[in-house]
N, C-alpha and C. Protein backbone atom coordinates (compact mmCIF):
# COMPACT_ATOMS: atom_id res chain seq x y z
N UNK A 1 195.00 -3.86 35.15
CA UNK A 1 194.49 -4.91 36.02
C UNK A 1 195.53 -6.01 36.17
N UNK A 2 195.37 -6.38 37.11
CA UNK A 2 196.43 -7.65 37.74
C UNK A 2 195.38 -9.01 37.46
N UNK A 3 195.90 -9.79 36.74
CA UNK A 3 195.04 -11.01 36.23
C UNK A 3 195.52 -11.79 36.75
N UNK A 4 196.92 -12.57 36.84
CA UNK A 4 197.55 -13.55 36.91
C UNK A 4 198.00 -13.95 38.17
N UNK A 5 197.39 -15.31 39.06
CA UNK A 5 196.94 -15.27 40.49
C UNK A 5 198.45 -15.35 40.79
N UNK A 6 199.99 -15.33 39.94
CA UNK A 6 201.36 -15.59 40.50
C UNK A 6 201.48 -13.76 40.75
N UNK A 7 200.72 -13.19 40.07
CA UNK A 7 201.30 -11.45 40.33
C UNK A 7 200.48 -11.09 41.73
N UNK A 8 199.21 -11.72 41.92
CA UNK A 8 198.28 -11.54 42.90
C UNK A 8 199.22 -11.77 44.39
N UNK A 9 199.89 -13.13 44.29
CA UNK A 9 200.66 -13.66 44.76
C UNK A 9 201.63 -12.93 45.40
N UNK A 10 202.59 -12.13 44.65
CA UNK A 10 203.51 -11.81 44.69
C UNK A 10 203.36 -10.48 45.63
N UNK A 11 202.31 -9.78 45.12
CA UNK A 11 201.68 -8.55 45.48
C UNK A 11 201.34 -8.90 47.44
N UNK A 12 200.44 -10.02 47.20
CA UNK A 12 199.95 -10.37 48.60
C UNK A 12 201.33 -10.60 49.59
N UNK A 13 202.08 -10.94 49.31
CA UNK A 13 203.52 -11.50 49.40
C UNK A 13 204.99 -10.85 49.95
N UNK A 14 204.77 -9.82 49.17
CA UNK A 14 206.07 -8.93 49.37
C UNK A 14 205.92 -7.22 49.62
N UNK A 15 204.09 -6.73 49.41
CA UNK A 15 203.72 -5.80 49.76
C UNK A 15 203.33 -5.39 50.77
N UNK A 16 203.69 -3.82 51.21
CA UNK A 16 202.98 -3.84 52.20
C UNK A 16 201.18 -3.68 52.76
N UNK A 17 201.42 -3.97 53.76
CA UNK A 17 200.17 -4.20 54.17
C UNK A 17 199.59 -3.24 55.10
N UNK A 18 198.01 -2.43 54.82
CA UNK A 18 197.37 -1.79 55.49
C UNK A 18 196.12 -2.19 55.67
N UNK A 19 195.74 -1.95 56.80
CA UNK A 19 194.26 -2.45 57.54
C UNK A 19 193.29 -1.55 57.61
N UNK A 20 192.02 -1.91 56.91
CA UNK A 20 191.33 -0.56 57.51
C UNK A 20 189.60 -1.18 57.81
N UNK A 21 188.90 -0.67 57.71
CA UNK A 21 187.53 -0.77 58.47
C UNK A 21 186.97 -2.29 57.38
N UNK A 22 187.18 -2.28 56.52
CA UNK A 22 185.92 -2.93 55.17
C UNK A 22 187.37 -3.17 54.19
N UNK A 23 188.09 -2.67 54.23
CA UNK A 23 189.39 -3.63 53.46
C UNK A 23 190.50 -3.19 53.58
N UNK A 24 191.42 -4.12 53.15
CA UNK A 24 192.98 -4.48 53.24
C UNK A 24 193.32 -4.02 52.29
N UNK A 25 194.94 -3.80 52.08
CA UNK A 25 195.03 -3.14 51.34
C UNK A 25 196.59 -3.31 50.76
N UNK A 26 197.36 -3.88 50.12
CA UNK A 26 198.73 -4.33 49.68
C UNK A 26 199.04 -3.88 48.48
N UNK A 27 200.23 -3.28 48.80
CA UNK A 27 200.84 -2.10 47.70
C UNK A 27 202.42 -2.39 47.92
N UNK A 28 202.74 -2.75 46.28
CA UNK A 28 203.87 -2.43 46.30
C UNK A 28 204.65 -1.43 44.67
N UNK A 29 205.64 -1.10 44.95
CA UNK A 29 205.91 -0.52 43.96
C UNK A 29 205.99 -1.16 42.33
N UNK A 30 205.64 -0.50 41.17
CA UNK A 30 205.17 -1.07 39.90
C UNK A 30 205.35 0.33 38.57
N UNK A 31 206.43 -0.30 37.78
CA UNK A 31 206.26 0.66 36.98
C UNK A 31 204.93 1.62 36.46
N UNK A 32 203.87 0.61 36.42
CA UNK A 32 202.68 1.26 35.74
C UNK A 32 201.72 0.85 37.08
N UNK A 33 200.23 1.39 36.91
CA UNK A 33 199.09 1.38 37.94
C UNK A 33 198.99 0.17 37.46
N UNK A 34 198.12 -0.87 38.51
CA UNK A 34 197.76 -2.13 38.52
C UNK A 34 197.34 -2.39 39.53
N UNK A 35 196.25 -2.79 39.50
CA UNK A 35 194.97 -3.24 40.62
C UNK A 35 194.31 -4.72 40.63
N UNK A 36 194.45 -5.28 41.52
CA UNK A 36 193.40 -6.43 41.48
C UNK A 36 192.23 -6.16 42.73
N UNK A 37 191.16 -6.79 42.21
CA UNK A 37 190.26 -6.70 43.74
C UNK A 37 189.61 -8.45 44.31
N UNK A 38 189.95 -8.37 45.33
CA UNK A 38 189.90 -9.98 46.15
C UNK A 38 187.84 -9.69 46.66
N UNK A 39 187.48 -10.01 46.29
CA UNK A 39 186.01 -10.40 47.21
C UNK A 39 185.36 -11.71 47.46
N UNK A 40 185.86 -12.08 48.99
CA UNK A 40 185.21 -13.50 49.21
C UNK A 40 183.86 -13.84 48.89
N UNK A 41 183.55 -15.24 49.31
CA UNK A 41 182.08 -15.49 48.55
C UNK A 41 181.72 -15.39 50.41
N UNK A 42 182.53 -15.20 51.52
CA UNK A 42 181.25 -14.90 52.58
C UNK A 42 181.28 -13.39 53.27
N UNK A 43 181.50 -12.74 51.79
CA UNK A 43 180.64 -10.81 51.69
C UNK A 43 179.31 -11.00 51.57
N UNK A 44 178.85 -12.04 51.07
CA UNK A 44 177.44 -12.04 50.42
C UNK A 44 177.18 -12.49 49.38
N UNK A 45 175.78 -12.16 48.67
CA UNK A 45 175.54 -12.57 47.45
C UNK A 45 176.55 -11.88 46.34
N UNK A 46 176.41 -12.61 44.94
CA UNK A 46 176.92 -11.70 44.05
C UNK A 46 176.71 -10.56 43.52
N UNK A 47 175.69 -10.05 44.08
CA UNK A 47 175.07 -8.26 43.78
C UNK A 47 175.71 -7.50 45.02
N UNK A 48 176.15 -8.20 46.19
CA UNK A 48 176.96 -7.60 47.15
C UNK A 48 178.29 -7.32 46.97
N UNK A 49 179.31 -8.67 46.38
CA UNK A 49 180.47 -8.54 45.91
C UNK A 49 180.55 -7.90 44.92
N UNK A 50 180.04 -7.93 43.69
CA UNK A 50 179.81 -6.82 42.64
C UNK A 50 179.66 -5.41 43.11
N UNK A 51 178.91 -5.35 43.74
CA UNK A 51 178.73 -4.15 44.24
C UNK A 51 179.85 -3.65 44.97
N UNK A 52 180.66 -4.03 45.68
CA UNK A 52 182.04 -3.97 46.46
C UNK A 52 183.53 -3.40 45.07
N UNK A 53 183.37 -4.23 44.23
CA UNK A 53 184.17 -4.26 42.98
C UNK A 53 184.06 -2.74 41.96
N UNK A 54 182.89 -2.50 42.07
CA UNK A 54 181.94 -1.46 41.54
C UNK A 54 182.50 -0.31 41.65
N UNK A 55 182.27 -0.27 43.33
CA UNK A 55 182.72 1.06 44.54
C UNK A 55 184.24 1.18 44.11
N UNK A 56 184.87 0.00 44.47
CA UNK A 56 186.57 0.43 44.29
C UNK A 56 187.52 0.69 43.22
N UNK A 57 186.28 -0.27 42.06
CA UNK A 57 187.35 0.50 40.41
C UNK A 57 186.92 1.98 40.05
N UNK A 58 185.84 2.27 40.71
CA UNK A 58 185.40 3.52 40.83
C UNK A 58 186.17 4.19 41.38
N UNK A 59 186.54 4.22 42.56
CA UNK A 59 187.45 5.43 43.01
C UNK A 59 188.89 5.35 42.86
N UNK A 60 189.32 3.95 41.64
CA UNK A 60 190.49 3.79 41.45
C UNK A 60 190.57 4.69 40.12
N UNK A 61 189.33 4.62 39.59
CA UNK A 61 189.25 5.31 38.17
C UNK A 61 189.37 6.95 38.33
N UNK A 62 188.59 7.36 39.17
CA UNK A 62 188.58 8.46 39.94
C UNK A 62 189.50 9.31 40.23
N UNK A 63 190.41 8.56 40.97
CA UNK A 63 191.69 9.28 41.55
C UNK A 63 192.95 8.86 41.57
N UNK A 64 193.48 8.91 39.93
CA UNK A 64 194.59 8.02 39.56
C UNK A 64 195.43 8.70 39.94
N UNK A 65 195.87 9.83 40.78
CA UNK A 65 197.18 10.30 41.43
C UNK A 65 197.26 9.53 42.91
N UNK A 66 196.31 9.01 43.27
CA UNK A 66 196.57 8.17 44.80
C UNK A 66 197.38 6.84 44.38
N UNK A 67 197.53 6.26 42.96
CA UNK A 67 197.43 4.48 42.75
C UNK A 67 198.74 5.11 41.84
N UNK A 68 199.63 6.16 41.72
CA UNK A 68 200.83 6.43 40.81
C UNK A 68 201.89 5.20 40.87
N UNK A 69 202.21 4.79 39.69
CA UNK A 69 203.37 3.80 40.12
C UNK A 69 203.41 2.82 41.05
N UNK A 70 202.04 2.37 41.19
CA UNK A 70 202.04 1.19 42.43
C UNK A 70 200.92 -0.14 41.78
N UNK A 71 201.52 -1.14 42.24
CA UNK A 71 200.41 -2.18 41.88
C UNK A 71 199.75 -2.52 43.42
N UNK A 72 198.82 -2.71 43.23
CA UNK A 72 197.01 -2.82 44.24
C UNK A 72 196.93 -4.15 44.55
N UNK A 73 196.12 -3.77 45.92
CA UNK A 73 195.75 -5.50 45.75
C UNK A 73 194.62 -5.40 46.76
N UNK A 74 192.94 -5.15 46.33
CA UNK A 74 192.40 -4.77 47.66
C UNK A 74 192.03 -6.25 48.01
N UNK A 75 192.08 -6.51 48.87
CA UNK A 75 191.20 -7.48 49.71
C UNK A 75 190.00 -6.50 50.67
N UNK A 76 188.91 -7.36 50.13
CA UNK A 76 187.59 -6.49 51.09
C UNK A 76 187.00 -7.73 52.31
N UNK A 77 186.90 -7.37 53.13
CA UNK A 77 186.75 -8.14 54.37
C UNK A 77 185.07 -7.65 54.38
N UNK A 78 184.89 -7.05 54.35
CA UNK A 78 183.51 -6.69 55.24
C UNK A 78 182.65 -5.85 53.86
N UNK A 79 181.65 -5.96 54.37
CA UNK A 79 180.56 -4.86 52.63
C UNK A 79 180.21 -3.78 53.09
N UNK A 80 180.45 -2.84 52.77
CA UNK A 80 180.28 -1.28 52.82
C UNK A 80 179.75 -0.96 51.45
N UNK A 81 178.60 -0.51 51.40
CA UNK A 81 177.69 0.11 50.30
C UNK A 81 177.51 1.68 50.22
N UNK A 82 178.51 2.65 51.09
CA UNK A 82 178.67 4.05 50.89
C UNK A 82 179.74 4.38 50.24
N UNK A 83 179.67 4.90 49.34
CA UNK A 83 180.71 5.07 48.04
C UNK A 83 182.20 5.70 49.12
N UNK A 84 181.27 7.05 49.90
CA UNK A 84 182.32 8.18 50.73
C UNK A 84 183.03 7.26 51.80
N UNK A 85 182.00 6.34 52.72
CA UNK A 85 182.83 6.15 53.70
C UNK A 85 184.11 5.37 52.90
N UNK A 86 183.98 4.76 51.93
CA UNK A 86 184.65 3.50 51.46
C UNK A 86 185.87 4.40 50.68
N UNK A 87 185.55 5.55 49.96
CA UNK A 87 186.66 6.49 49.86
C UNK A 87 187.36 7.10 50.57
N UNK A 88 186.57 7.47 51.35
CA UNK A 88 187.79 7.69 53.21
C UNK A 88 188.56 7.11 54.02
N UNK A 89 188.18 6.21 53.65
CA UNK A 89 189.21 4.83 53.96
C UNK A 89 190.01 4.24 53.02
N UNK A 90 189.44 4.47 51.68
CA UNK A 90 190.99 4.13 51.01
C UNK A 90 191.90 5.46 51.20
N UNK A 91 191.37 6.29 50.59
CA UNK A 91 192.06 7.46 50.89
C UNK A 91 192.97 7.39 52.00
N UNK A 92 192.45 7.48 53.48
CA UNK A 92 193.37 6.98 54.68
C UNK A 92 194.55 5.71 54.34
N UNK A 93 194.19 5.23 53.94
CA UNK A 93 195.02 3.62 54.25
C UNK A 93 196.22 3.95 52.52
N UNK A 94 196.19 4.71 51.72
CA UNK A 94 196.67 4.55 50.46
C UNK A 94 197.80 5.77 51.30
N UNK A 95 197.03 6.60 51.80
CA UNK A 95 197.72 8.65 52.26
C UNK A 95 199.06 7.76 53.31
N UNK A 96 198.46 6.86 54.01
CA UNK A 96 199.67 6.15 55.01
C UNK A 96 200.49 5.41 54.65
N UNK A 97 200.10 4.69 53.29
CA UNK A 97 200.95 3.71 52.70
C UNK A 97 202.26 4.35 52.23
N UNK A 98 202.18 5.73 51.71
CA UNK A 98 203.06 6.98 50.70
C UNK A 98 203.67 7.18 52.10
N UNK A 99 203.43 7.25 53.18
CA UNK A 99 204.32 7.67 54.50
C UNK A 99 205.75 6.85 54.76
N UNK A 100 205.14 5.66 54.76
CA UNK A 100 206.20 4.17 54.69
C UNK A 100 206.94 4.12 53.87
């Protein structure tokens, strides 16, 4: 996990950047996996943002050959409560990031 809002920073900063339906997505290269997750307070309540946080360490936990050697940085724009669509879209936006 990425704790420290100067790595958050840095990440937001000098990584690149992908767009997708329900979140953003900034990756740059990192000896080890490292993830932070951004959820504003106007997603909703805190059982909404939680719930957002939930979905994505989940499929970060999930599918640690997509997140190899890269530090994360989701920003979630919008609330999506389907585990799949929300994996199809990282999936998409992570599969394009490895293209770049």
């Amino acid at each position: 996990m990425i704790k420290r809002s100067i790595e958050i920073k840095t990440v937001l900063d000098q990584g690149n950047k992908k767009t997708g339906k329900s979140v953003n997505v900034f990756v740059i290269n990192s000896p080890s996996r490292r993830l932070a997750i951004i959820v504003p307070k106007r997603i909703g309540n805190a059982v909404k943002r939680n719930r957002m946080k939930r979905l994505i360490r989940e499929i970060y936990r999930t599918h640690p050959q997509w997140f190899q050697n890269k530090a994360i940085v989701f920003f979630v724009k919008k609330f999506n409560d389907s585990y799949e669509s929300l994996k199809t879209e990282i999936a998409h936006l992570v599969a394009s990031q490895c293209e770049n």
